[in-house]
N, C-alpha and C. Protein backbone atom coordinates (compact mmCIF):
# COMPACT_ATOMS: atom_id res chain seq x y z
N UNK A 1 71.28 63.09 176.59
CA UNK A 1 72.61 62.59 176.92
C UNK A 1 72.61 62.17 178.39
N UNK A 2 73.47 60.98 178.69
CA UNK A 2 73.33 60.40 180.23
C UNK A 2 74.23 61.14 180.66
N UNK A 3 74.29 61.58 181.82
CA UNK A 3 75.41 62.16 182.67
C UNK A 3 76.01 61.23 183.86
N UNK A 4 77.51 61.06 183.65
CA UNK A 4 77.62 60.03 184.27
C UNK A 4 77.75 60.33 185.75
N UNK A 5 77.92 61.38 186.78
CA UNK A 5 77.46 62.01 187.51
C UNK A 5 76.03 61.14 188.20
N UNK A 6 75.22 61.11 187.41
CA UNK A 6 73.84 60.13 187.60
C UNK A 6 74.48 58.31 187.87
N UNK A 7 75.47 58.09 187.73
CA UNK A 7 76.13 56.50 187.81
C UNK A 7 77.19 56.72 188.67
N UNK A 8 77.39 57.84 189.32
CA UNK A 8 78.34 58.16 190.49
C UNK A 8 78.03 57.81 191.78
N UNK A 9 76.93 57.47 191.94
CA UNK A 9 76.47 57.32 193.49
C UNK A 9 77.16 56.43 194.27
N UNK A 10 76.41 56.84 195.67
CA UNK A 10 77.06 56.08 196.91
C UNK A 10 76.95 54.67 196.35
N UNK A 11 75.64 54.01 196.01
CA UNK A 11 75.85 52.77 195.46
C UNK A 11 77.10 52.31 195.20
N UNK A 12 77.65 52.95 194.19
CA UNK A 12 78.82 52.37 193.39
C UNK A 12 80.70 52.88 193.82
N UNK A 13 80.15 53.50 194.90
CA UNK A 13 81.41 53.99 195.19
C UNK A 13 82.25 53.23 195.60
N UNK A 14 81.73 52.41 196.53
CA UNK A 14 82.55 50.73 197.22
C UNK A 14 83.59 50.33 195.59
N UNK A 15 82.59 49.71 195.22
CA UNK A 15 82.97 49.01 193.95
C UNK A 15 83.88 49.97 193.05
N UNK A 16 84.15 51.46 192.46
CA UNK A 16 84.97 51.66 192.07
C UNK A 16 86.23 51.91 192.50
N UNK A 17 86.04 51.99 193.61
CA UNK A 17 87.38 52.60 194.49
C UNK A 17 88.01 51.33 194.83
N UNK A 18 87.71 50.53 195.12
CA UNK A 18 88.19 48.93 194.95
C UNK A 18 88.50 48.19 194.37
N UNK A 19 87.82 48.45 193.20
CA UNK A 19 88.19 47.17 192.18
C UNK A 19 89.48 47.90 191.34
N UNK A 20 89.46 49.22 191.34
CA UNK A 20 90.05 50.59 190.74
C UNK A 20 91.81 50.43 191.29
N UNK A 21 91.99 49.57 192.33
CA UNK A 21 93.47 49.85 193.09
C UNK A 21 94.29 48.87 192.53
N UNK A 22 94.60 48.08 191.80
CA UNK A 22 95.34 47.53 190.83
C UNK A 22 96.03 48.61 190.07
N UNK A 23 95.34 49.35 189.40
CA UNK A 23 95.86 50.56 188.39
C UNK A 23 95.98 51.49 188.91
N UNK A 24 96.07 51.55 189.90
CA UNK A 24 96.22 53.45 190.42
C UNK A 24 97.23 54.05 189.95
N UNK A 25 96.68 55.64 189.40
CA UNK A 25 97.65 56.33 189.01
C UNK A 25 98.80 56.13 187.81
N UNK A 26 97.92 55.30 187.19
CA UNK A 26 98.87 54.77 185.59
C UNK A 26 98.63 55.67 184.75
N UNK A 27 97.89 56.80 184.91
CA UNK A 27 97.53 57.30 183.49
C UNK A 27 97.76 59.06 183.64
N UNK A 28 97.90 58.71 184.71
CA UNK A 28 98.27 60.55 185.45
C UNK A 28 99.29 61.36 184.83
N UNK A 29 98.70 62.22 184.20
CA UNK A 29 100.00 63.33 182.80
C UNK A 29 99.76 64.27 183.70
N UNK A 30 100.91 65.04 183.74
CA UNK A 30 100.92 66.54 184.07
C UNK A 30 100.77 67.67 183.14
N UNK A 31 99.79 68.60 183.83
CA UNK A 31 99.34 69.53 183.06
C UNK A 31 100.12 70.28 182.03
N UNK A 32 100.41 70.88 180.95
CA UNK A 32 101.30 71.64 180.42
C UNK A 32 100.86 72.10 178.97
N UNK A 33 101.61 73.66 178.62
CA UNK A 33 100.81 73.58 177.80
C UNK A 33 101.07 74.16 176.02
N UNK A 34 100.25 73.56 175.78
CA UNK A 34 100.99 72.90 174.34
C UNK A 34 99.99 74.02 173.03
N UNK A 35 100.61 73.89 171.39
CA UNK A 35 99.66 74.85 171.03
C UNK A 35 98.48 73.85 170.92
N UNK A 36 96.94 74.91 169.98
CA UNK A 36 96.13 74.19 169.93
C UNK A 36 96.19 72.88 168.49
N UNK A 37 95.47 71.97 169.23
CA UNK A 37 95.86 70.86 168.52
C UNK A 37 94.33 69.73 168.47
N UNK A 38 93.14 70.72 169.16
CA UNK A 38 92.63 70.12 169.07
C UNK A 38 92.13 68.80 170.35
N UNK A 39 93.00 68.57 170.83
CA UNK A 39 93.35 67.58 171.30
C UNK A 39 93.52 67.86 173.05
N UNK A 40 93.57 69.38 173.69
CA UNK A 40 93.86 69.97 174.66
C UNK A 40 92.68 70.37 175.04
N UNK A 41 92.64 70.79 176.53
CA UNK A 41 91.77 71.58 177.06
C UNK A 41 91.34 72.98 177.22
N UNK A 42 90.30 73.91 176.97
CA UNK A 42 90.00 75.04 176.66
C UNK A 42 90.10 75.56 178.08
N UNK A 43 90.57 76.37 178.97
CA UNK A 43 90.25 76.78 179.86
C UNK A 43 89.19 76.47 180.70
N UNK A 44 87.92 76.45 179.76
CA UNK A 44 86.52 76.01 180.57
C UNK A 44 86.85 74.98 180.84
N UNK A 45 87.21 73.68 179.92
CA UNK A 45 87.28 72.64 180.20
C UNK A 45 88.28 72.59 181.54
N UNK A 46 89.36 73.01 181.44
CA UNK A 46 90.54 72.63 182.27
C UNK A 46 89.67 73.00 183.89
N UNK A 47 88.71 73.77 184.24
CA UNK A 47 88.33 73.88 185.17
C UNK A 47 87.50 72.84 185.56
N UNK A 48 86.40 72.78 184.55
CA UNK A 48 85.61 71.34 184.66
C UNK A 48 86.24 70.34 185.40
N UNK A 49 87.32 70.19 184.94
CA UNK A 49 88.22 68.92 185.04
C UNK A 49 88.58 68.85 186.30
N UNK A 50 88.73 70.25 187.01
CA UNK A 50 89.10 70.45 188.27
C UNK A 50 88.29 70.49 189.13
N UNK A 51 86.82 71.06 188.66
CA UNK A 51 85.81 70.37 189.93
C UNK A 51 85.42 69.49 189.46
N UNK A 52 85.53 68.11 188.62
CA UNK A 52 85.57 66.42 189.03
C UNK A 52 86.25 66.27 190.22
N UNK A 53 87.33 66.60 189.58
CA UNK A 53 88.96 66.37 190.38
C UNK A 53 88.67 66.28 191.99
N UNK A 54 88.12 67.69 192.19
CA UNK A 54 87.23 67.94 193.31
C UNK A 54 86.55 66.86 194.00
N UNK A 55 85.46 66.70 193.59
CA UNK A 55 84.25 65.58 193.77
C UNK A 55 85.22 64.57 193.73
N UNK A 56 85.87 63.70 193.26
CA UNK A 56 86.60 62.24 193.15
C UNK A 56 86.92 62.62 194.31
N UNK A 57 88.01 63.64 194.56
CA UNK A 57 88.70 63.58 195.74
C UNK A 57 88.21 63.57 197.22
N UNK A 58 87.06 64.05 197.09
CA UNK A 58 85.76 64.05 198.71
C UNK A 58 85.56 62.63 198.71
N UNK A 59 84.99 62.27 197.21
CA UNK A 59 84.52 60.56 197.20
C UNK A 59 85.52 59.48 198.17
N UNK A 60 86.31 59.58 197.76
CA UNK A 60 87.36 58.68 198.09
C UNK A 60 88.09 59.13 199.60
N UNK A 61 87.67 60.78 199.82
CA UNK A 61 87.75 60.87 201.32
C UNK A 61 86.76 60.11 202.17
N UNK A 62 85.79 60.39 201.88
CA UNK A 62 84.85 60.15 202.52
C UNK A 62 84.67 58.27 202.91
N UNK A 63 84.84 57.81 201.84
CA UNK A 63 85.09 56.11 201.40
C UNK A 63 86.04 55.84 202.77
N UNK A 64 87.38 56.15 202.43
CA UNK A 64 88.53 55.82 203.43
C UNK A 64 88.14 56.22 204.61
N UNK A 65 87.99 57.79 205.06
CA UNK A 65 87.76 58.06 206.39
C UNK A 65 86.84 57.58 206.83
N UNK A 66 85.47 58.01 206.83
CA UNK A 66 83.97 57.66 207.63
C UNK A 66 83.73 59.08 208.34
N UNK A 67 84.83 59.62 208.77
CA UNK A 67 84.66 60.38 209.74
C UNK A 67 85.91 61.14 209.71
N UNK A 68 85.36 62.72 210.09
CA UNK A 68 85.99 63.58 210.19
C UNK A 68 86.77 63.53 211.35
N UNK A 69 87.28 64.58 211.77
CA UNK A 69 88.23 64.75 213.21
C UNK A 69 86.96 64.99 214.13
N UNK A 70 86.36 65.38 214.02
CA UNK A 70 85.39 65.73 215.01
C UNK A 70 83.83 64.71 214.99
N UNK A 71 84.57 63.94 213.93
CA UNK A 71 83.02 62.42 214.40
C UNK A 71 82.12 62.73 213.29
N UNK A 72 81.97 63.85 212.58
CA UNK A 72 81.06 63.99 211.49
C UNK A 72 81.37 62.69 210.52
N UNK A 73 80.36 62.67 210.09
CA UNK A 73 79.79 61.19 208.95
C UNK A 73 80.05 62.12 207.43
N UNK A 74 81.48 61.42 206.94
CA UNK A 74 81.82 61.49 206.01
C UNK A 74 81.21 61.46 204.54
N UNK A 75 80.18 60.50 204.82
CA UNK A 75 79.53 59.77 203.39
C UNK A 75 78.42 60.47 203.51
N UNK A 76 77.62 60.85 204.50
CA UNK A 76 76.80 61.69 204.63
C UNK A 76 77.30 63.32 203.89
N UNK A 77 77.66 63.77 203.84
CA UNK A 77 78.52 64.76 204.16
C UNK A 77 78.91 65.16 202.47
N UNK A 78 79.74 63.74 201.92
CA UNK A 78 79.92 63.94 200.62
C UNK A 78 78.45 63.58 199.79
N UNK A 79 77.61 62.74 200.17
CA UNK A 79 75.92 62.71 199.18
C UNK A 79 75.81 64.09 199.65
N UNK A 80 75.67 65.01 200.79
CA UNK A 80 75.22 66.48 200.88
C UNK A 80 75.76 67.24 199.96
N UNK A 81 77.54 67.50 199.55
CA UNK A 81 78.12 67.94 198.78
C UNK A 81 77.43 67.99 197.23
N UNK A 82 77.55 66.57 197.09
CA UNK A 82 76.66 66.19 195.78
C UNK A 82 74.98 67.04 195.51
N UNK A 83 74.41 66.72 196.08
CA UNK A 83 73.28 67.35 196.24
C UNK A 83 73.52 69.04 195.81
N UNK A 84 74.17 69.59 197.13
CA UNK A 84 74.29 71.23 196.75
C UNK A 84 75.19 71.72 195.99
N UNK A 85 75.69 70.72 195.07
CA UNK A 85 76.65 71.16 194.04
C UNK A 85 76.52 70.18 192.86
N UNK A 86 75.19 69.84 193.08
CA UNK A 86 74.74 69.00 191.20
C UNK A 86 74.76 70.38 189.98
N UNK A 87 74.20 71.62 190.18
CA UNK A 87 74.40 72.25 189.12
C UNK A 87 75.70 72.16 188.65
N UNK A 88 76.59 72.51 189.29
CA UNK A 88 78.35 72.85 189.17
C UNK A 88 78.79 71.68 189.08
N UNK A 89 78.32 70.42 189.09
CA UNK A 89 79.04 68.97 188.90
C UNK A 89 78.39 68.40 187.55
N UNK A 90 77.09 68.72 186.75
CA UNK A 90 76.20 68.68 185.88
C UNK A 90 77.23 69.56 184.75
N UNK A 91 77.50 70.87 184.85
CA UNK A 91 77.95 71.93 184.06
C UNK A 91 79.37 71.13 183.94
N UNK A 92 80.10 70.35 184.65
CA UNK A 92 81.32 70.39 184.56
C UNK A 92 81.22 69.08 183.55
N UNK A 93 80.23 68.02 183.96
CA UNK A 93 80.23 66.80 183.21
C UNK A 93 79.96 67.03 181.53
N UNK A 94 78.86 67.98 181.52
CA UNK A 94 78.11 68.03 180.43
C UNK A 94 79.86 69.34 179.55
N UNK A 95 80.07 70.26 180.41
CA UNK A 95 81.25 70.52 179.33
C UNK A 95 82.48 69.60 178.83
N UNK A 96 82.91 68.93 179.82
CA UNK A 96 84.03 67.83 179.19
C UNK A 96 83.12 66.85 178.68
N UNK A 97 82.20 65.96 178.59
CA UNK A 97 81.51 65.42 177.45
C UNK A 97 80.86 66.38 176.29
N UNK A 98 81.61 67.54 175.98
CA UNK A 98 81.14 68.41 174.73
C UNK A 98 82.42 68.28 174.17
N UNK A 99 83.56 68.21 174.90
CA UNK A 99 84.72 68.27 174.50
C UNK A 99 85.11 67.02 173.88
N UNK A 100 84.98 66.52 174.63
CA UNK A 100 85.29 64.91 173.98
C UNK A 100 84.21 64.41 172.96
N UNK A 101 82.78 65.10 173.12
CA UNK A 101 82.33 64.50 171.44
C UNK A 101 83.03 65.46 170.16
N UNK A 102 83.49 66.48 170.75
CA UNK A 102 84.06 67.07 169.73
C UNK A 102 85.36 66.56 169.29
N UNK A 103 86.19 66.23 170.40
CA UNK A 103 87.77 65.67 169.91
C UNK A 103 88.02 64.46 169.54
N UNK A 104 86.71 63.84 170.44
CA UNK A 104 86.94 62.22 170.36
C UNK A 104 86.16 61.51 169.30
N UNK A 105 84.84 62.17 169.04
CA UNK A 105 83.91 62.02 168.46
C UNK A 105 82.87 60.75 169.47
N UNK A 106 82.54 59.89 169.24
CA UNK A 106 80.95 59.36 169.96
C UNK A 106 81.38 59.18 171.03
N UNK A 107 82.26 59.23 171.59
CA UNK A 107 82.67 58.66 172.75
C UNK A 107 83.21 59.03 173.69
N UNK A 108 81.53 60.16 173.90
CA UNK A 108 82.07 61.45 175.22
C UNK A 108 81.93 60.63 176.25
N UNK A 109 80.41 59.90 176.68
CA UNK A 109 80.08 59.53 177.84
C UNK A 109 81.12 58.42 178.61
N UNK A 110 81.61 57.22 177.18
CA UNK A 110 82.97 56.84 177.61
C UNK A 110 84.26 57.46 178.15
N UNK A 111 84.13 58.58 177.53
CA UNK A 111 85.58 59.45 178.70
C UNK A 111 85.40 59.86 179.32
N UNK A 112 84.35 60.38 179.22
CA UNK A 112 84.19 60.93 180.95
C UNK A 112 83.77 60.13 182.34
N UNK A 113 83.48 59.13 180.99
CA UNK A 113 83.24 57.49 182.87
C UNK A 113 84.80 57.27 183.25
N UNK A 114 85.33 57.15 181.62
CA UNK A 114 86.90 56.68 182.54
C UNK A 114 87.62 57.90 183.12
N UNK A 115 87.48 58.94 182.83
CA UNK A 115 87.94 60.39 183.89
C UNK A 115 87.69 60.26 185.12
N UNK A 116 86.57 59.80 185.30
CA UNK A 116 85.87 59.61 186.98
C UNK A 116 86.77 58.38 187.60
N UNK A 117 86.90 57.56 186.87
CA UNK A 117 87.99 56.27 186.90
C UNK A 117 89.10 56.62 187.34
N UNK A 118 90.01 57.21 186.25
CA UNK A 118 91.15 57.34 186.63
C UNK A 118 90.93 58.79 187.75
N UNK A 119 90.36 59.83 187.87
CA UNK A 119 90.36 60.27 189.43
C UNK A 119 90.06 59.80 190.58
N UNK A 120 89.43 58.43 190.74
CA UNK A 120 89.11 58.27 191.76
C UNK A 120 90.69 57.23 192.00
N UNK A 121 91.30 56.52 191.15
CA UNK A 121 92.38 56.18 191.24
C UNK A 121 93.40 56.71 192.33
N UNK A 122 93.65 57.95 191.11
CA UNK A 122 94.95 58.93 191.60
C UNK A 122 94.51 58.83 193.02
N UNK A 123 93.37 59.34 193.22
CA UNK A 123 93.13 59.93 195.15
C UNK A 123 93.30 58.81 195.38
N UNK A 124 92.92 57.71 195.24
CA UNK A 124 93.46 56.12 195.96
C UNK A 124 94.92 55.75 196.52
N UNK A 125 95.30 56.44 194.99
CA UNK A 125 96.80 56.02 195.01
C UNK A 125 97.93 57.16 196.33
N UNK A 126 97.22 57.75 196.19
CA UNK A 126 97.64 58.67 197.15
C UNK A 126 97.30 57.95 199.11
N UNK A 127 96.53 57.34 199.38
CA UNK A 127 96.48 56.49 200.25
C UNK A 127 97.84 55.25 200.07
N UNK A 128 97.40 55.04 199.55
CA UNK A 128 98.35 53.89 199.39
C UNK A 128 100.51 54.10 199.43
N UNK A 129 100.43 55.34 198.92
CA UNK A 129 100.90 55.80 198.96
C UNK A 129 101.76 56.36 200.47
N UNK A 130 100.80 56.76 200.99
CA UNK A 130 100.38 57.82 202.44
C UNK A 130 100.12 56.65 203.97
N UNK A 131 99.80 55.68 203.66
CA UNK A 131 99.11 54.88 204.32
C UNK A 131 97.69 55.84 204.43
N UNK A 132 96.35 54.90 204.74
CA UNK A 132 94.95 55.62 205.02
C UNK A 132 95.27 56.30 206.42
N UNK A 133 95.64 56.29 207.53
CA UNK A 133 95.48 56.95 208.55
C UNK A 133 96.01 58.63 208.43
N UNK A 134 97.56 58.85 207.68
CA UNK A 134 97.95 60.01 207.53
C UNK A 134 97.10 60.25 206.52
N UNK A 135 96.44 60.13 205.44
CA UNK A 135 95.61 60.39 204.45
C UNK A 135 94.54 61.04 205.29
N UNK A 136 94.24 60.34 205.88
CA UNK A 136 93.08 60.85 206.41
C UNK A 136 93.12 61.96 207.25
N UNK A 137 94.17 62.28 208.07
CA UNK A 137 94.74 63.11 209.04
C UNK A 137 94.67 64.24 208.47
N UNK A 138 95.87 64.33 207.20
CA UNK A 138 95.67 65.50 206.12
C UNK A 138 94.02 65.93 205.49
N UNK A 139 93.42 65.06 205.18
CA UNK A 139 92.51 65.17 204.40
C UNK A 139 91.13 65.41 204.65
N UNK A 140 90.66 64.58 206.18
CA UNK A 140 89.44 64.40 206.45
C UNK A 140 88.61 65.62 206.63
N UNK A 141 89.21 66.67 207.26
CA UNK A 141 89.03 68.02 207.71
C UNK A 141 88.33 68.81 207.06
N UNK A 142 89.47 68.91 205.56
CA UNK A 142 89.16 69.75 204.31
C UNK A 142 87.91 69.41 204.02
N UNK A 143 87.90 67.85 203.42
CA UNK A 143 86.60 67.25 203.03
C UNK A 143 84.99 67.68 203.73
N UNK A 144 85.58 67.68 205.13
CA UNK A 144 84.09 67.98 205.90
C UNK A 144 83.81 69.85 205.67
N UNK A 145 84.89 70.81 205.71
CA UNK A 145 84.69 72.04 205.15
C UNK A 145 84.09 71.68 204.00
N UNK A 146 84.59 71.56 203.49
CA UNK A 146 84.19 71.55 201.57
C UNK A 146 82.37 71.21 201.21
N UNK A 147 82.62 70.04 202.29
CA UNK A 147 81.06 69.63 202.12
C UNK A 147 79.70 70.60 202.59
N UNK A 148 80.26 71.60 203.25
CA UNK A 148 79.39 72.69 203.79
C UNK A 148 79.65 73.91 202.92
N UNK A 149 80.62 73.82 202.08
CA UNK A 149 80.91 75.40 201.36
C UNK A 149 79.73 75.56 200.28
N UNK A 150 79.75 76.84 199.91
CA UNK A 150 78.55 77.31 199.28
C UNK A 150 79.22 77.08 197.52
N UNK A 151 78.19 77.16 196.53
CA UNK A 151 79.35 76.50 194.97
C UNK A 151 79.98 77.51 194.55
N UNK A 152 79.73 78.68 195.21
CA UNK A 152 81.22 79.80 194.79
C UNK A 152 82.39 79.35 195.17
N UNK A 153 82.59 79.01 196.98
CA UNK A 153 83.67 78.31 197.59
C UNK A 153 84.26 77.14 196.47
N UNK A 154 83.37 76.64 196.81
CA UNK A 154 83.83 75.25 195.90
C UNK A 154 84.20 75.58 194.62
N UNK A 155 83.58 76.13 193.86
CA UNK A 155 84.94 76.36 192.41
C UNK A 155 85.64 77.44 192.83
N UNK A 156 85.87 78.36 193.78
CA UNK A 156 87.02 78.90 193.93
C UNK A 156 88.70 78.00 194.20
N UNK A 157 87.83 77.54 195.01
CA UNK A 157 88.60 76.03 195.72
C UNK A 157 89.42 75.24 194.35
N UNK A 158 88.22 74.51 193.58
CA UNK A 158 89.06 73.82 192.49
C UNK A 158 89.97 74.79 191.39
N UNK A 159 89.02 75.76 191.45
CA UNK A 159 89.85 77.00 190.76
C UNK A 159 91.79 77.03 191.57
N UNK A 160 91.91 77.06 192.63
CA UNK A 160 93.05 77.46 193.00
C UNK A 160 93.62 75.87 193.12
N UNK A 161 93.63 74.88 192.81
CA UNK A 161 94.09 73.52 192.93
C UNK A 161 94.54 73.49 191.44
N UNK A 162 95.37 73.41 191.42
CA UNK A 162 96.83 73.01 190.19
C UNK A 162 97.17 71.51 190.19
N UNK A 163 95.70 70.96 189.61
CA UNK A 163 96.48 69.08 189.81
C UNK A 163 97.07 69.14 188.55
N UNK A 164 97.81 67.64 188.30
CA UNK A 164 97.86 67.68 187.11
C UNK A 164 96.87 67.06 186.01
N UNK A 165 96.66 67.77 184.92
CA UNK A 165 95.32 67.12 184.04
C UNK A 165 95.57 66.35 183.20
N UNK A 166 94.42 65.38 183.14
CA UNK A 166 94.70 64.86 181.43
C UNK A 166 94.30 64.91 180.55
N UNK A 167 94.52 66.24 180.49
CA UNK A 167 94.29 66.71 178.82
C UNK A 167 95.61 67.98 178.89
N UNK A 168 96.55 68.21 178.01
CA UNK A 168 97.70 69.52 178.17
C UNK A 168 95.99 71.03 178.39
N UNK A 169 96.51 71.78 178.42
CA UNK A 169 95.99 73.17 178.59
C UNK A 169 96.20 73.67 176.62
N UNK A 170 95.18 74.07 176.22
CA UNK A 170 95.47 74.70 174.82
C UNK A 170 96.20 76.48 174.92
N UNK A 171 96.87 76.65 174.31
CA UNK A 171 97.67 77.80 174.69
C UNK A 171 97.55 78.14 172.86
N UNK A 172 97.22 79.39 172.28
CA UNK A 172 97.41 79.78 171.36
C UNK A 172 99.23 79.90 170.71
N UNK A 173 99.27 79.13 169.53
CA UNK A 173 100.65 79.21 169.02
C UNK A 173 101.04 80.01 168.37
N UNK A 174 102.37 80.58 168.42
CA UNK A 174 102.87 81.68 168.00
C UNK A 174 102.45 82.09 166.19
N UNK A 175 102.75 80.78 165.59
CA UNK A 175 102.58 80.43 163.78
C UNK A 175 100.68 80.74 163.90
N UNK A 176 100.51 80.65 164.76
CA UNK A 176 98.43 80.76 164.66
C UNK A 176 98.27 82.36 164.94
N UNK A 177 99.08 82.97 165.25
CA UNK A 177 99.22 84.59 165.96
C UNK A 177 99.67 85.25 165.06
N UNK A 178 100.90 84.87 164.04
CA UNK A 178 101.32 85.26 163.23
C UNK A 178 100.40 85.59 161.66
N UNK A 179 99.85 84.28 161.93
CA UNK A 179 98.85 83.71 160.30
C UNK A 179 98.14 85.31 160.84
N UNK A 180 97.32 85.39 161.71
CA UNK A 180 95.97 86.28 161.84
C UNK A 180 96.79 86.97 161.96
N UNK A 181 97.86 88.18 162.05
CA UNK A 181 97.88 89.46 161.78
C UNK A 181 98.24 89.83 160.85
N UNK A 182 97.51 91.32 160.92
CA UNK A 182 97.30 92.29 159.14
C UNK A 182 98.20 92.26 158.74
N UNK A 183 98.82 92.01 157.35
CA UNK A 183 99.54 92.18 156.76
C UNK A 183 99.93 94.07 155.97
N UNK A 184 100.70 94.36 156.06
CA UNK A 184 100.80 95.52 155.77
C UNK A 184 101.44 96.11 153.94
């Protein structure tokens, strides 16, 4: 299986984050959570989702800024990120493309290219939004921490970030709780 992670590179970062700003932020659902349906995210997944979320969001720091507050090289900084956090960016790709061949059926590697899509969006849209200079003000800082944190930090990090996802959260339903207990 290709991991699209491997088609993420600096190469292509220009080009998605650019051609990508027409649509920003059209597709952005807020998290919530619904019974299972199949169709939702398993916990594992919902984290996955959150260190992409992660990674898009350095990408597109790094793109806009160049540079931290203190002159550090942004793009440098996020390929380093990448590098010491391919296991934990590998694990996250390869579980939401399990999910989606399961929900979607053939057409994991397609959702999870357009996941990377529409995240690198949202963080766009949030410039645009922000103008790039306060974007960057807020943002550049974190990004250059982040890029030095060890991959516990870093999924602690996405761990405590509440974006909103797109996929609801699967929450066991009451009628599914009911069915499974003993009858007396």
């Amino acid at each position: 299986m290709r991991i699209a992670l491997l088609r993420h590179g600096a190469c292509a970062l220009g080009a998605i984050f650019f051609a990508c700003l027409p649509i920003l932020g059209a597709y952005a659902a807020p998290a919530r959570e619904v019974p299972f349906s199949g169709r939702c995210y398993a916990p594992s997944e919902a984290s996955a989702e959150q260190i992409l979320r992660l990674h898009s969001e350095l990408m597109v720091v790094a793109l806009t800024c160049r540079q931290s507050s203190d002159g550090r090289d942004l793009t440098k900084a996020y390929t380093n990120f990448t590098r010491h956090n391919l296991a934990i960016l590998r694990d996250a790709e390869t579980t939401l493309a399990h999910h989606y061949a399961i929900t979607y059926g053939g057409e994991s590697i397609t959702r999870l290219d357009r996941l990377r899509t529409l995240l690198a969006n949202e963080f766009a849209q949030a410039i645009v939004s922000a103008s790039a200079p306060r974007f960057c003000a807020e943002k550049r800082d974190m990004a250059a921490w982040l890029c030095d944190a060890p991959p516990q930090t870093v999924r602690e990090e996405a761990a405590h970030r509440r974006a909103p996802m797109y996929e609801p959260i699967c929450t066991p339903s009451p009628l599914a709780d009911s069915q499974q207990a003993p009858q007396g």
